[in-house]
Structure formats: structure tokens, C-alpha cells
Protein backbone atom coordinates (compact mmCIF):
# COMPACT_ATOMS: atom_id res chain seq x y z
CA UNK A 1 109.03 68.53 95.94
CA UNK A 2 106.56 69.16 93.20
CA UNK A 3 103.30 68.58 95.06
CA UNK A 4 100.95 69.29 92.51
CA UNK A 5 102.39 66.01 90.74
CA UNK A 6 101.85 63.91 93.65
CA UNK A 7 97.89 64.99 94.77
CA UNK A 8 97.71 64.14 91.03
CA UNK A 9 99.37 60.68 91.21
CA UNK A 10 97.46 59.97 94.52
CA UNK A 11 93.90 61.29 92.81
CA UNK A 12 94.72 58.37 90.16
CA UNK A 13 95.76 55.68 93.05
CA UNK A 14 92.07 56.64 94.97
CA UNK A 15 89.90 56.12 91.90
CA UNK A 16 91.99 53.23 91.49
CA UNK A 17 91.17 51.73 95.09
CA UNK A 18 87.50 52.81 94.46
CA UNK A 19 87.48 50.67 91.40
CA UNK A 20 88.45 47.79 93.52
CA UNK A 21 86.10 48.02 96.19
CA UNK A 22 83.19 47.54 93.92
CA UNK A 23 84.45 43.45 93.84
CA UNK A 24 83.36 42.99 97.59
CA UNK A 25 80.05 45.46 97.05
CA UNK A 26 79.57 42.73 94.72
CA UNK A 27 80.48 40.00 97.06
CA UNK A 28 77.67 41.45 98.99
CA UNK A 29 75.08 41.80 96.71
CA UNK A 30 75.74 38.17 95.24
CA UNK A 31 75.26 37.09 99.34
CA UNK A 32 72.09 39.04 100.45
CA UNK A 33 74.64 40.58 103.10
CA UNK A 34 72.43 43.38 104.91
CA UNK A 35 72.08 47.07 104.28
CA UNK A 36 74.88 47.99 106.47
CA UNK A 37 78.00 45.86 104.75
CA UNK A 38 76.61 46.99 101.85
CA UNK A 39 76.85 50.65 102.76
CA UNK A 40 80.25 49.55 104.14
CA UNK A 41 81.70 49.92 100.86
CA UNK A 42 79.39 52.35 99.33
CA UNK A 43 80.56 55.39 101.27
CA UNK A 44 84.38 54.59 100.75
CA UNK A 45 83.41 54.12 97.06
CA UNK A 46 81.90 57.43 96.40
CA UNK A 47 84.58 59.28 98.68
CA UNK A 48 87.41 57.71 97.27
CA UNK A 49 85.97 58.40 93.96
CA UNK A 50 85.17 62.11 94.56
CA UNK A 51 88.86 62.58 95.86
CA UNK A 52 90.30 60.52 93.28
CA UNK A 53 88.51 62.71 89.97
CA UNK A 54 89.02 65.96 92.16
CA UNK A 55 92.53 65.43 92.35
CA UNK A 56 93.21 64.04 88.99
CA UNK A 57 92.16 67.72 87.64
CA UNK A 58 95.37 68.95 88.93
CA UNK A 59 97.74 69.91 85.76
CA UNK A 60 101.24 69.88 87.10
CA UNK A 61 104.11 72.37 85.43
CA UNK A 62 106.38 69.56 85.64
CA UNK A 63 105.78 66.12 85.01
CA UNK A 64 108.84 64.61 85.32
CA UNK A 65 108.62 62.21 88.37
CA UNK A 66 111.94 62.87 90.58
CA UNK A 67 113.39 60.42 92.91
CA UNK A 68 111.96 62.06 96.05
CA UNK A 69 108.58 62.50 93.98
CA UNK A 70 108.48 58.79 93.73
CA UNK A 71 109.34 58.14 97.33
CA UNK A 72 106.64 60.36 98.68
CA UNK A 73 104.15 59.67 96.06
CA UNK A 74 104.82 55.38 97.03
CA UNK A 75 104.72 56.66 100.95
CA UNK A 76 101.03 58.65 100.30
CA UNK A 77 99.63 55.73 98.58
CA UNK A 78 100.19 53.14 100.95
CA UNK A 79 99.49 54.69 104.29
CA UNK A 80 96.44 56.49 102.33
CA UNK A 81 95.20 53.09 101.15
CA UNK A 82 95.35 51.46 104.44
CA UNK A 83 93.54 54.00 105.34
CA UNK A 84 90.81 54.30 103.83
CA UNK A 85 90.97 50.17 103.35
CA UNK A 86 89.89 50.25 106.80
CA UNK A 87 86.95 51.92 106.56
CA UNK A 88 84.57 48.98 105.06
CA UNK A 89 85.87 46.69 108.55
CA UNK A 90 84.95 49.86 110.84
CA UNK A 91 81.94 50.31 109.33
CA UNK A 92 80.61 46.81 108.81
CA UNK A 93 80.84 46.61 112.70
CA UNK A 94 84.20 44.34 112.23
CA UNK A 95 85.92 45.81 115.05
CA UNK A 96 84.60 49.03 116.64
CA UNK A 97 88.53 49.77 117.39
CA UNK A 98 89.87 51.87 114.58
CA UNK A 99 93.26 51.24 115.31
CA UNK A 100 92.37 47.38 115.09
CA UNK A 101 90.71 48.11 111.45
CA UNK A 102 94.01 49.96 110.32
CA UNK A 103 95.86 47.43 111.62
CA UNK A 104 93.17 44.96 109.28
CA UNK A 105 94.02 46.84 106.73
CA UNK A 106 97.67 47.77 106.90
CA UNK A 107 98.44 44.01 107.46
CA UNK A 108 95.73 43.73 103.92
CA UNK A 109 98.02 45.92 102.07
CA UNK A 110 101.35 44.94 103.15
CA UNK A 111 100.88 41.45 102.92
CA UNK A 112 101.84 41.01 106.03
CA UNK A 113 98.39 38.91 105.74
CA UNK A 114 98.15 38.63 109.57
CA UNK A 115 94.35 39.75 111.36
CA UNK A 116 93.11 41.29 114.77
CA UNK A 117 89.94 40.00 114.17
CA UNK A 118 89.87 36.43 115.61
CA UNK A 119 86.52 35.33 114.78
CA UNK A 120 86.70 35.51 110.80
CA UNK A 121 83.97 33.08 110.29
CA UNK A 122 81.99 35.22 111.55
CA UNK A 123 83.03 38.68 109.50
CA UNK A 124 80.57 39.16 106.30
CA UNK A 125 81.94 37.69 103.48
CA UNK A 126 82.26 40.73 101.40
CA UNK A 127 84.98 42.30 104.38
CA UNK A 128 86.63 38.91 104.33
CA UNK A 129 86.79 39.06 100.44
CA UNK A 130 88.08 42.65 100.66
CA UNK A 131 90.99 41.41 103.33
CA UNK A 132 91.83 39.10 100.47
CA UNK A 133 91.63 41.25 97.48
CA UNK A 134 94.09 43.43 99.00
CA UNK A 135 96.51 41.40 99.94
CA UNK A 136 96.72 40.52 96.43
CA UNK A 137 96.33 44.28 95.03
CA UNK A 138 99.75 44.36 98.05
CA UNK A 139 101.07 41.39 96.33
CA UNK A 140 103.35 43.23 93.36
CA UNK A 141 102.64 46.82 94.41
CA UNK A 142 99.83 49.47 94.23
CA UNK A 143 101.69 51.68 91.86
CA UNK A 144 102.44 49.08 89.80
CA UNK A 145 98.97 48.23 88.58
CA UNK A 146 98.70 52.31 88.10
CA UNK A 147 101.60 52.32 85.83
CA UNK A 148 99.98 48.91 84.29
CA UNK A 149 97.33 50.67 83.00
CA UNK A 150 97.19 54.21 82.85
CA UNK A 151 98.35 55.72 79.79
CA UNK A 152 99.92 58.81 81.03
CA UNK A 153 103.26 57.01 81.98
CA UNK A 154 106.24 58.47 80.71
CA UNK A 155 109.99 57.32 81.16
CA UNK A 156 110.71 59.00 84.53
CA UNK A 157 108.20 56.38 86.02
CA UNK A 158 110.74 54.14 86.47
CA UNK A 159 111.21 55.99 90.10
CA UNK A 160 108.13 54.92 90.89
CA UNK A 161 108.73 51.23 90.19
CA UNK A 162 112.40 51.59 91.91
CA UNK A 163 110.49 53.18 94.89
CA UNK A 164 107.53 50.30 94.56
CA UNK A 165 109.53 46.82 94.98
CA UNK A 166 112.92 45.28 94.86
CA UNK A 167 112.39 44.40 91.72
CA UNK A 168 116.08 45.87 90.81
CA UNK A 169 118.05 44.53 94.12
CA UNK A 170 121.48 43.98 93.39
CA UNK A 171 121.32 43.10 89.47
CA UNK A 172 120.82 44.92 86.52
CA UNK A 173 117.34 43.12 85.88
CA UNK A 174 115.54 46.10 84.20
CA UNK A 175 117.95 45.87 80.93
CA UNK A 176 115.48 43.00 79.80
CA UNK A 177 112.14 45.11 79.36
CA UNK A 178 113.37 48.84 78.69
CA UNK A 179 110.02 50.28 78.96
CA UNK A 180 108.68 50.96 82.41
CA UNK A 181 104.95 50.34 81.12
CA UNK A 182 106.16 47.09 79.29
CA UNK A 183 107.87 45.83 82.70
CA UNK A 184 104.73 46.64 84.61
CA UNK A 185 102.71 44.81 82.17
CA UNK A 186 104.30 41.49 82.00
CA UNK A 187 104.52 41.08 86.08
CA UNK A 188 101.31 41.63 86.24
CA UNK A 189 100.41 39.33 83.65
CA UNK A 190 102.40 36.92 85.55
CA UNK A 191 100.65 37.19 88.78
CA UNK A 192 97.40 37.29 87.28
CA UNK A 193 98.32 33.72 85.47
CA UNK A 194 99.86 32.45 88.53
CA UNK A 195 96.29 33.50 90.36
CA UNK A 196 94.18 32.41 88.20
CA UNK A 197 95.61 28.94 87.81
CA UNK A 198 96.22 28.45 91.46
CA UNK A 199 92.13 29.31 91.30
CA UNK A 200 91.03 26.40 89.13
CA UNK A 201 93.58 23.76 90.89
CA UNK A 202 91.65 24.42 94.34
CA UNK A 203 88.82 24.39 92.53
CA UNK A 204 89.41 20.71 91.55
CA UNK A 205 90.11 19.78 94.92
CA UNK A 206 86.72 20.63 95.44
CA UNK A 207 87.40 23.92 97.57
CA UNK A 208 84.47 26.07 96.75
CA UNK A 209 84.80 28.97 94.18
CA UNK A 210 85.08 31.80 97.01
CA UNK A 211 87.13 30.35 99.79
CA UNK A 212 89.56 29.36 96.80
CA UNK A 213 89.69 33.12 95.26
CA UNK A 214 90.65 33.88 99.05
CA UNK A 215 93.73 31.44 99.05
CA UNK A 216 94.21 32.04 95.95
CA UNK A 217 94.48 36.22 96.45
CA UNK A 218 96.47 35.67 99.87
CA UNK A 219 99.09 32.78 98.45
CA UNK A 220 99.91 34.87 95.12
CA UNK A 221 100.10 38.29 97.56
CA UNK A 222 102.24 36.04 99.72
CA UNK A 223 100.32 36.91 102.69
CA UNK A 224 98.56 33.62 103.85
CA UNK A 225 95.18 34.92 104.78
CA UNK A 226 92.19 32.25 105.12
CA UNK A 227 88.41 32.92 105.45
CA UNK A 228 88.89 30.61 107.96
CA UNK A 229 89.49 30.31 111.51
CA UNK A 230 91.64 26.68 111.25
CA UNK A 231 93.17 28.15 108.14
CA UNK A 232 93.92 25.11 105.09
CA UNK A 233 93.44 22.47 107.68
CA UNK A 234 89.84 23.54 107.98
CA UNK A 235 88.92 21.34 104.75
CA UNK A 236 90.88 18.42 105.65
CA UNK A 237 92.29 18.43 102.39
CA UNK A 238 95.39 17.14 101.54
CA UNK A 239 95.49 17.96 97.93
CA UNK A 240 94.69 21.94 98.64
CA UNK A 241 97.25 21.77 101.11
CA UNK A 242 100.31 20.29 98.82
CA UNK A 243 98.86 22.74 95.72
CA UNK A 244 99.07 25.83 98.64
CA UNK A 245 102.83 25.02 99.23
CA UNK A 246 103.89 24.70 96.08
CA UNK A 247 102.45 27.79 95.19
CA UNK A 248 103.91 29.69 98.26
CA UNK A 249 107.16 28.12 97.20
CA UNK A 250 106.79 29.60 94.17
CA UNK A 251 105.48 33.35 94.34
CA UNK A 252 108.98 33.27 96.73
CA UNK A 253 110.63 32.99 92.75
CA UNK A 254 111.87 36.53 90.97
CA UNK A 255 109.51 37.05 88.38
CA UNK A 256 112.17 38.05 86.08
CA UNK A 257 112.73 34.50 85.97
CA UNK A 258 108.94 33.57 84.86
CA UNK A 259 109.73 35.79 82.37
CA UNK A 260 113.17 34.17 81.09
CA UNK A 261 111.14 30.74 81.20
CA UNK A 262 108.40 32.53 78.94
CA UNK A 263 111.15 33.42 76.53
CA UNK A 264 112.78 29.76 76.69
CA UNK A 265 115.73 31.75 78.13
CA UNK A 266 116.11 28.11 80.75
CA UNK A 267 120.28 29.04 80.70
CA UNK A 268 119.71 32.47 82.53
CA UNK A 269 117.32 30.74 84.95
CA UNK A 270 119.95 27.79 85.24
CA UNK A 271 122.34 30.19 86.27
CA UNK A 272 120.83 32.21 88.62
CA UNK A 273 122.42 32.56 91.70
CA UNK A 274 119.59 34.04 94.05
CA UNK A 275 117.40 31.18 92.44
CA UNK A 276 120.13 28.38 93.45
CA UNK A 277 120.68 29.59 96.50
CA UNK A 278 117.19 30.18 97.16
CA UNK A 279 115.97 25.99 96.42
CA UNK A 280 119.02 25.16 98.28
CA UNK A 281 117.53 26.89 101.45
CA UNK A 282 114.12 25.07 101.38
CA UNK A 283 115.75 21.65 100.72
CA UNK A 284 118.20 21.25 103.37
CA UNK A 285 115.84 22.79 105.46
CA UNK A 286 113.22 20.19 104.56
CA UNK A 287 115.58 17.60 105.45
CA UNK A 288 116.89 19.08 108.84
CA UNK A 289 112.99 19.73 109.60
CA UNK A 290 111.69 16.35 108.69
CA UNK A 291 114.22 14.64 110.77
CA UNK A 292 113.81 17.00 113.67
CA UNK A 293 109.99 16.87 113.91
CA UNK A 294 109.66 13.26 113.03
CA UNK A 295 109.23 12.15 116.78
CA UNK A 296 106.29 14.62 116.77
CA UNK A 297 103.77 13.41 114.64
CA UNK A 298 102.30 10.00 113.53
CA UNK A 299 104.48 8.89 110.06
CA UNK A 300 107.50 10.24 108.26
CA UNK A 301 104.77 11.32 105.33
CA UNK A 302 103.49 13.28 107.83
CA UNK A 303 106.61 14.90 108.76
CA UNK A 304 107.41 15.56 105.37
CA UNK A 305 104.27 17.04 104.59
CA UNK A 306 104.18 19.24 108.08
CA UNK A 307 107.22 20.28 107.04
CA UNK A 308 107.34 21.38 103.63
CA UNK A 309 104.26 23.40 104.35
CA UNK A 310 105.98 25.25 107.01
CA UNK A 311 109.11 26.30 104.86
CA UNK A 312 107.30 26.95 101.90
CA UNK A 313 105.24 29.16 104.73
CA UNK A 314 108.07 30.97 106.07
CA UNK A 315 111.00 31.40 103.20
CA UNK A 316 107.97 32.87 101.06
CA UNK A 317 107.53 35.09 103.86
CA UNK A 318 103.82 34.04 103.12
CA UNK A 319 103.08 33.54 107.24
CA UNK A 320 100.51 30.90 106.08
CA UNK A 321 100.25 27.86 108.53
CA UNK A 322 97.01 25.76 108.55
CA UNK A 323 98.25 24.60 112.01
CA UNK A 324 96.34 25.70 114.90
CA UNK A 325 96.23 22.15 115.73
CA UNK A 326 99.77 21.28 115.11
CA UNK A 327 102.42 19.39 117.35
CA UNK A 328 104.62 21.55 119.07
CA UNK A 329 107.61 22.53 116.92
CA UNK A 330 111.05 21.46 118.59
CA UNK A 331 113.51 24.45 119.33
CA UNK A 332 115.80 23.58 115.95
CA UNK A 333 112.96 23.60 113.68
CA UNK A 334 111.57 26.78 115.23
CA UNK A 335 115.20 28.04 114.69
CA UNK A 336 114.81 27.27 111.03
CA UNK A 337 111.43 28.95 110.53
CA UNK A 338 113.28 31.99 112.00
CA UNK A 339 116.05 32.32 110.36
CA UNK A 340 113.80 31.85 107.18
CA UNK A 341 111.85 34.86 108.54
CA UNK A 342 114.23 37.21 108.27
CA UNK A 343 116.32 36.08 105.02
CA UNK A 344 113.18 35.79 103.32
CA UNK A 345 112.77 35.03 99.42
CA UNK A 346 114.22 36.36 95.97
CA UNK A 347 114.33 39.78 95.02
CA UNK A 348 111.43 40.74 92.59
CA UNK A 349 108.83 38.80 94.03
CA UNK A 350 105.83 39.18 95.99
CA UNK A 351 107.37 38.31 99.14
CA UNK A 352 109.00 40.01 101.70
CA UNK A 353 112.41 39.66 103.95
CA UNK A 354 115.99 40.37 103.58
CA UNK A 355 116.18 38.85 99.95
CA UNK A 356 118.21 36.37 99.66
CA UNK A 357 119.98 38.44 96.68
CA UNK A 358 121.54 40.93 99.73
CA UNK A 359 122.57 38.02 101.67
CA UNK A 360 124.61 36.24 98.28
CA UNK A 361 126.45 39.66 97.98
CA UNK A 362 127.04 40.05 101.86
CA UNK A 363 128.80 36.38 101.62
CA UNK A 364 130.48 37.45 98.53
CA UNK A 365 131.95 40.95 100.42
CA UNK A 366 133.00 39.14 103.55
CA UNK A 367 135.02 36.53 101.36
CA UNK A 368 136.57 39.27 99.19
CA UNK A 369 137.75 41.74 102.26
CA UNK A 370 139.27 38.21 104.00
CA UNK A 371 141.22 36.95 101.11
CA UNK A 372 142.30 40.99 101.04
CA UNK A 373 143.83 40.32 104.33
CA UNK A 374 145.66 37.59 103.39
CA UNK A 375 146.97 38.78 100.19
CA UNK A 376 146.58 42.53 100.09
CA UNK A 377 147.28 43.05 96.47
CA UNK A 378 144.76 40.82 95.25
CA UNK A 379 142.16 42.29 93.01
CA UNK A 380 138.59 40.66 92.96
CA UNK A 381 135.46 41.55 91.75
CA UNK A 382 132.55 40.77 93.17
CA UNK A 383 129.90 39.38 90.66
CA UNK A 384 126.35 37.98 90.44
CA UNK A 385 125.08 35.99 87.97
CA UNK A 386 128.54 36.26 85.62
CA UNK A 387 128.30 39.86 86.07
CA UNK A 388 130.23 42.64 88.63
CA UNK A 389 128.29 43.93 90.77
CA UNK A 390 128.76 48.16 91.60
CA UNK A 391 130.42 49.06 94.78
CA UNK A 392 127.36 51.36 95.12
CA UNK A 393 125.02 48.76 95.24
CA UNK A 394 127.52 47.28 98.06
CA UNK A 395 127.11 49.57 99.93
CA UNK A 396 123.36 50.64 99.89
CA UNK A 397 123.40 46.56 100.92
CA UNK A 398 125.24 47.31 104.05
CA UNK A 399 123.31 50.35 104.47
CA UNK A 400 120.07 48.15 104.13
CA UNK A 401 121.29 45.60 106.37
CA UNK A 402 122.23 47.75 109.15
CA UNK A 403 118.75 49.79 109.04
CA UNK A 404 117.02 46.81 109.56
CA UNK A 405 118.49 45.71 112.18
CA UNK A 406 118.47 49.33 113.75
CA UNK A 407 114.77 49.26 113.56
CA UNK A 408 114.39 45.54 114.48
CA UNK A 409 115.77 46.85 117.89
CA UNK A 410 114.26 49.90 118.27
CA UNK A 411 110.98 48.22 117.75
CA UNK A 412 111.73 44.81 120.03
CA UNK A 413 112.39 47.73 122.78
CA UNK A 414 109.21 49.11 122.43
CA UNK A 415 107.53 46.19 122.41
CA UNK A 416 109.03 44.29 125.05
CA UNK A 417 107.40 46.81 127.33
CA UNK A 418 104.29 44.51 126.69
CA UNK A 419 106.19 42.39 129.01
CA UNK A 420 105.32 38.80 127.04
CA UNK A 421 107.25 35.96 126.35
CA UNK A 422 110.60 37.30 124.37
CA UNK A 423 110.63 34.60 121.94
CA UNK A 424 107.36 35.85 121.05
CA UNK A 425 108.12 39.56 121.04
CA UNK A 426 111.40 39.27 118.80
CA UNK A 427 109.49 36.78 116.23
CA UNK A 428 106.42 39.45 116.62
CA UNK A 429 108.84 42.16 115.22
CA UNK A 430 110.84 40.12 112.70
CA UNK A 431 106.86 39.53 111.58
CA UNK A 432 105.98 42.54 110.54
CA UNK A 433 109.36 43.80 109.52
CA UNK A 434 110.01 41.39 106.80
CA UNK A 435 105.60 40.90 106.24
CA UNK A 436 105.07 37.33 107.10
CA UNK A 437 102.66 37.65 110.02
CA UNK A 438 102.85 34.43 111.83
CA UNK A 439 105.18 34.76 115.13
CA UNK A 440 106.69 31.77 117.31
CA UNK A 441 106.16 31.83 121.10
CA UNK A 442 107.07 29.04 123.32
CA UNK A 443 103.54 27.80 122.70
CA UNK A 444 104.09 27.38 118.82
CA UNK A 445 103.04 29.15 116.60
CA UNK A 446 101.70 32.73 116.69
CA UNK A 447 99.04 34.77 115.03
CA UNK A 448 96.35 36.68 117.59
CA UNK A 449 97.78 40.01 118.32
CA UNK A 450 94.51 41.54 119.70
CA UNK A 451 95.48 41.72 122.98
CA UNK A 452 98.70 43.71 122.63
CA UNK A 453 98.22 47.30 123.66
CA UNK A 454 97.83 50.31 121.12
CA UNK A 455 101.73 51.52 121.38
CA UNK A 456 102.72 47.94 120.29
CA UNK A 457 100.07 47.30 117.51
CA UNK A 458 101.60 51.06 116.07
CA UNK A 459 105.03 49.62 116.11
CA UNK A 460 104.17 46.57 114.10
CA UNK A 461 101.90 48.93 111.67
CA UNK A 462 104.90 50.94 110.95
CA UNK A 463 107.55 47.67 110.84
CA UNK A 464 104.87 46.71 108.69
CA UNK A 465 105.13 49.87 105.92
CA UNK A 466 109.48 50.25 106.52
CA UNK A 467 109.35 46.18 105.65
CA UNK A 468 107.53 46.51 102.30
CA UNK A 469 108.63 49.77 101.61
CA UNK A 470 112.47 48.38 102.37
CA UNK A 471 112.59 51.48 104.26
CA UNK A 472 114.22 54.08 102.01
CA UNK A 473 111.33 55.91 101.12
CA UNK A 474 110.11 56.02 104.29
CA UNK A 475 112.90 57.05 106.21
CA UNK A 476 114.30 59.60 103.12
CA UNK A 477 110.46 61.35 103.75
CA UNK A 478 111.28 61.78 107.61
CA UNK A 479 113.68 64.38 106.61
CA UNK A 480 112.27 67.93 106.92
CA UNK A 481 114.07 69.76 104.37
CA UNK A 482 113.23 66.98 101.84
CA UNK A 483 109.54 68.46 101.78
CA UNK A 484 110.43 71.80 102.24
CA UNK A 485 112.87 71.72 99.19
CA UNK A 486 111.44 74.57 96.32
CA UNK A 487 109.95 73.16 93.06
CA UNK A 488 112.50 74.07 91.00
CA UNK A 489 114.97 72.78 92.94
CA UNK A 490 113.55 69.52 93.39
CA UNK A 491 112.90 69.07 89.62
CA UNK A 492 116.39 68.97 88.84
């Protein structure tokens, strides 16, 4: 493990968090907030800074980033950025739990979007705006805005982006942009377009400028934070609340294929499978919904609407539902909204989940091995998008597949010792796992967590980090000998 090249990466990570914090210190400022929010980001500004230029000194022998490298070096930065993202909502007098503020700010970075802090109404506007900024900084990956703009990235970065996001699940995406720095670029233009316009369209609706950076921030981060405590359906506004959807719907998308549409490349979108597959999900799911929850709620517009919010909600793993005040969701429906839970969206977007990319190739595998049954000379490949897909990539699928669900019942068990209602405890875990933050109880929907105890809130923190981090690197770091590996053999 070559440490000196990972206090180094992390050193460029904390000046890069520093950076960011001075947006809600100027939230603050702009709101005559008092002394102590202000000093609420002060202090994590000039500690993060003084780590972040201390560190950067270091001059590694090596700087080739390894595999393991880039797992640890992806591991550091996000627990180290929840944690010192928490410090602004224990010092502004948020919560005087820390736990509850690492939660804050675990759920922040993950996108998992979800709070322990009921009352946000009442939370100073520059914490609010900082719950919001970094669900979006969450949104396509820490490292990746590091690699975005630094200059010292060389071609062995491209562990770092493979140990950031799924943005290479099961297809050979990466062959479009063959320059780590260039791929990190364009997503990031991307999501800053997609933010920006999503901006001015609430905007127009007549949302004010702030609370529609804060929807803005938590529907392109996919994490469906509001500044407030009703959510969308505080405004009363049906036009923010179609534009929200739509949006959600969309950060679900690949990015790749944003990019193919910039490049009038409309066949390789056409043919996407993960894409097809993906619309196909949301509109017979619409339909069943509409149908099932039609008896629930005043007109069929209604239904539709109440509906298309919810999946949008859920298959973008975005967890954002402006319905505190909504009719109680039949038993199909709120099988739907699970099932959506765990699938999740697209590979190489913002959201979280299964992908639906792993489930195509499961499909795929299961009807291969069958028709091998049957005729046990056949020869098949399996393919996505026109093209065969490794056996390798197969398996690290299964492999996937079968962690998850080996820590989606390790968790549940630890959990259940809460002793609440066990449609609420195995939605609570599928939650956090795949980042969407809104659970389903018998009551309806879910979102207050404060008043499960300390063990449980650390089981969703770290469902929360295996979920983004799609586990690998987390579970590859548990390994002693991994960090106790010599330099030289770890550079190899």
C-alpha cells in the first residue's frame, strides 16, 4: 500500500471540501445568520485547509495509483468527508448528538438524502444549504471533481474512477473518452448543465432562488432533500412538482448516454438495452400504480400525477416524496416502490441500487444456463448492447448480487432488534443500502429515523457507504494483509 500517495490524495480531497464550505459561510453572511453558524464553518474551513496543504507536501516515490491505492484512497475520502461534513451541524447547535450529525452528513454525502433532524425549518439556512451542496458534491463522486480539475492526473487514475462509481458496470463504456481527465470532465459538465437548468425552470415556477438551488442540488445528487418540512408539496405547486419528476426520472439515465445525444450518436442511445429496459420499468409501473391507487385519491389526474412522482422517486433511487400528507399507498403499489428500491436505476448515473445493467445480464445468464440444459451443446454468448459481455464481468455480477444480499441480512438482523414494524425495518435497510432514504411502514411512507437507537443508526451509516461504494472497496480494505502489504509489493 503506498501510503504516502494516499495522505497526498486525501490532503487534495480536504482542501477540496474546504473550498466548498465557503458556499454556506456565504449563505450565512448573505442571511445575517449569527456569530455561531458562522463560526460553524469557519473552524472546519481553516482545519480542513491546514490538513489539506500539510498533506499535499507529501512527495510520493511512486505515483502510480494501484488498484488497492484507489480503493483505500475512495474509502478515506468518504468516511473522512462525512466526517468532518458533520462538524458545521454539531457546531451550529443542529443536533447536540454527534452520531445524529454523522448520520446528517453521511446521508449528505451518500445521497442517501435522508435527515435526523426533523425540524429543518428551523436549522439556519447556511447548514440546510450545506446538507444540499453535498448531496450534490455525492451526486457523481468526490474524486471525480478531484480528477476534474487537478492537473496532476495521470493515466493510472482511472482506478480511482473504477473505484468512484459504476460508471463501467457491465459494458465497455470507457472506450468512448480514453482519457480519464477528459471522462471526468464531460460528466461533470453534464451534471452541472442538468443543475443549472433544473435551477432556472423552478425558478419560473416562482420557487425562490434558494429553496430551488436546494431541489435543484438534492434532485441532480439524486438524494431528494428539501429545506422543507412538507417537502415539494410545501409550495402547492404543481408545475415544480411535474419539473422535480422529470428530472428525478432523468438523473436515473447513464450519462454516457447524455453524452451520445451530445454527439448526435441517437442510434447508440436507441439501442441501449439498460436504457429500454430502464423506461419500460417506470411505464408499466405507472400504469399498474395509477390503476391501483385510483380509489385513493380524488381524480385519475391525480392518480397519475401521485404516481409518477412516486416512481420517478423510487427507480431514481432519489427517496424524494413531497407526501407527508398523502393517501395511504395500497399493498401492490407499495410492492412496486420496493421492488424499485432495490433494482434501482442505470449504471453511470447519480443514483443508486442494483443497476438495472446487473439485473439485464442476470436475466440474460439464467436464460443461457436453461437453454444449456435443454440442449447441452449449444453455444451462446451473452451480449449487451450488440456486444459479448466477459465471463469475468459475470461473475463479479453474481459476486455483487450475492454480497448485497449477504449484507441486506446481516443488517435487517441487527436492526430488527429495534423491535419495529418489519415492513419498516427491511425497507429501512434496502434504504440505505441502495441510498434512497425514504422507507415504507404500514403507516406509508417513511423518513424520521431519530428515534432508532445508536447500534441501528451505525448499521444504516455503514449500508449507507457499502451502497455507494458498491461494496468492493470497502470490503477489499477489511482485509488485514491488504494494508500491511510492503510498498514495493503493492506497486506492482
Amino acid at each position: 500500500m503506498n501510503y504516502s500517495l494516499i495522505l497526498k490524495l486525501l490532503g487534495n480531497m480536504f482542501k477540496i471540501e474546504s473550498a466548498f464550505m465557503i458556499l454556506p459561510l456565504a449563505v450565512s453572511f448573505i442571511f445575517g445568520e449569527s456569530l455561531k453558524s458562522k463560526l460553524a464553518f469557519i473552524f472546519p474551513i481553516l482545519l480542513l485547509a491546514a490538513l489539506g496543504f500539510t498533506l499535499a507536501l507529501i512527495k510520493p516515490k511512486i505515483s502510480k495509483i494501484t488498484v488497492k491505492d484507489a480503493f483505500a484512497a475512495t474509502v478515506l475520502t468518504w468516511v473522512s468527508f462525512s466526517i468532518f461534513g458533520a462538524l458545521p451541524y454539531f457546531l451550529s447547535g443542529s443536533s447536540k448528538n454527534f452520531i445524529d450529525c454523522l448520520f446528517e452528513s453521511t446521508a449528505g454525502f451518500t445521497t442517501t438524502g435522508t435527515t435526523m433532524i426533523g425540524d429543518v425549518e428551523n436549522m439556519a439556512r447556511s447548514v440546510v444549504f450545506w446538507k444540499g451542496l453535498s448531496v450534490w458534491i455525492g451526486g457523481v463522486g468526490v474524486l471525480m471533481f478531484m480528477m476534474a480539475v487537478l492537473p496532476a492526473v495521470n493515466a493510472s487514475s482511472i482506478n480511482l474512477l473504477r473505484a468512484e462509481m459504476s460508471v463501467i458496470t457491465g459494458v465497455s463504456r470507457e472506450k468512448i473518452l480514453p482519457k480519464i481527465k477528459e471522462v471526468a470532465k464531460i460528466i461533470y459538465l453534464i451534471y452541472i448543465s442538468i443543475t443549472v437548468l433544473l435551477t432556472i425552470l423552478l425558478l419560473l415556477t416562482g420557487m425562490p432562488l434558494y429553496d430551488s438551488l436546494i431541489h435543484a442540488f438534492a434532485t441532480a445528487g439524486s438524494a431528494g432533500f428539501s429545506n422543507m418540512n412538507d417537502g415539494v408539496r410545501a409550495y402547492d405547486n404543481t408545475a415544480a412538482e411535474i419539473i422535480i419528476a422529470v428530472f428525478m426520472f432523468l438523473v436515473g439515465i447513464s450519462f454516457f448516454i447524455y453524452f451520445y445525444m451530445a454527439k448526435r450518436n441517437f442510434k447508440q442511445v436507441l439501442k441501449d438495452e439498460e436504457l429500454r429496459v430502464y423506461c419500460g420499468i417506470a411505464f408499466v409501473s405507472l400504469i399498474i400504480m395509477t390503476i391501483n391507487i385510483y380509489g385513493e385519491v380524488n381524480s385519475f389526474g391525480e392518480a397519475v400525477q401521485f404516481s409518477a412522482f412516486q416512481i420517478s422517486s423510487f427507480i431514481s433511487t432519489t427517496g424524494y416524496s413531497p407526501l407527508l400528507a398523502s393517501p395511504q399507498i395500497p399493498v401492490l403499489s407499495q410492492f412496486l416502490l420496493l421492488c424499485m428500491m432495490f433494482v434501482g436505476c442505470c449504471s453511470g448515473s447519480t443514483g443508486g441500487g442494483i443497476k438495472i445493467v446487473r439485473v439485464i445480464l442476470l436475466v440474460k445468464t439464467a436464460r443461457v444456463e436453461l437453454r444449456k440444459m435443454l440442449h447441452p451443446n449449444s453455444v451462446k454468448a451473452i451480449t449487451i448492447n450488440g456486444k459479448k459481455v466477459d465471463d469475468e464481468i459475470i461473475t463479479k455480477t453474481a459476486v455483487f448480487l450475492f454480497v448485497y444480499f449477504a449484507v441486506f441480512f446481516v443488517a435487517t438482523l441487527i436492526v430488527s432488534i429495534e423491535g419495529k414494524d418489519i415492513m419498516l425495518t427491511v425497507s429501512s435497510v434496502i434504504a440505505m443500502l441502495s441510498n434512497v432514504g425514504v422507507g415504507i411502514s404500514s403507516d406509508g411512507l417513511h423518513y424520521d429515523y431519530s428515534s432508532f437507537s445508536w447500534l441501528s443508526k451505525t448499521a444504516f451509516m455503514i449500508c449507507m457507504f457499502l451502497g455507494r461504494l458498491e461494496f468492493f472497496p470497502v470490503l477489499i480494505l477489511m482485509k488485514p494483509s491488504v494494508w500491511l502489504e510492503k510498498k514495493s509489493v503493492a506497486a506492482r
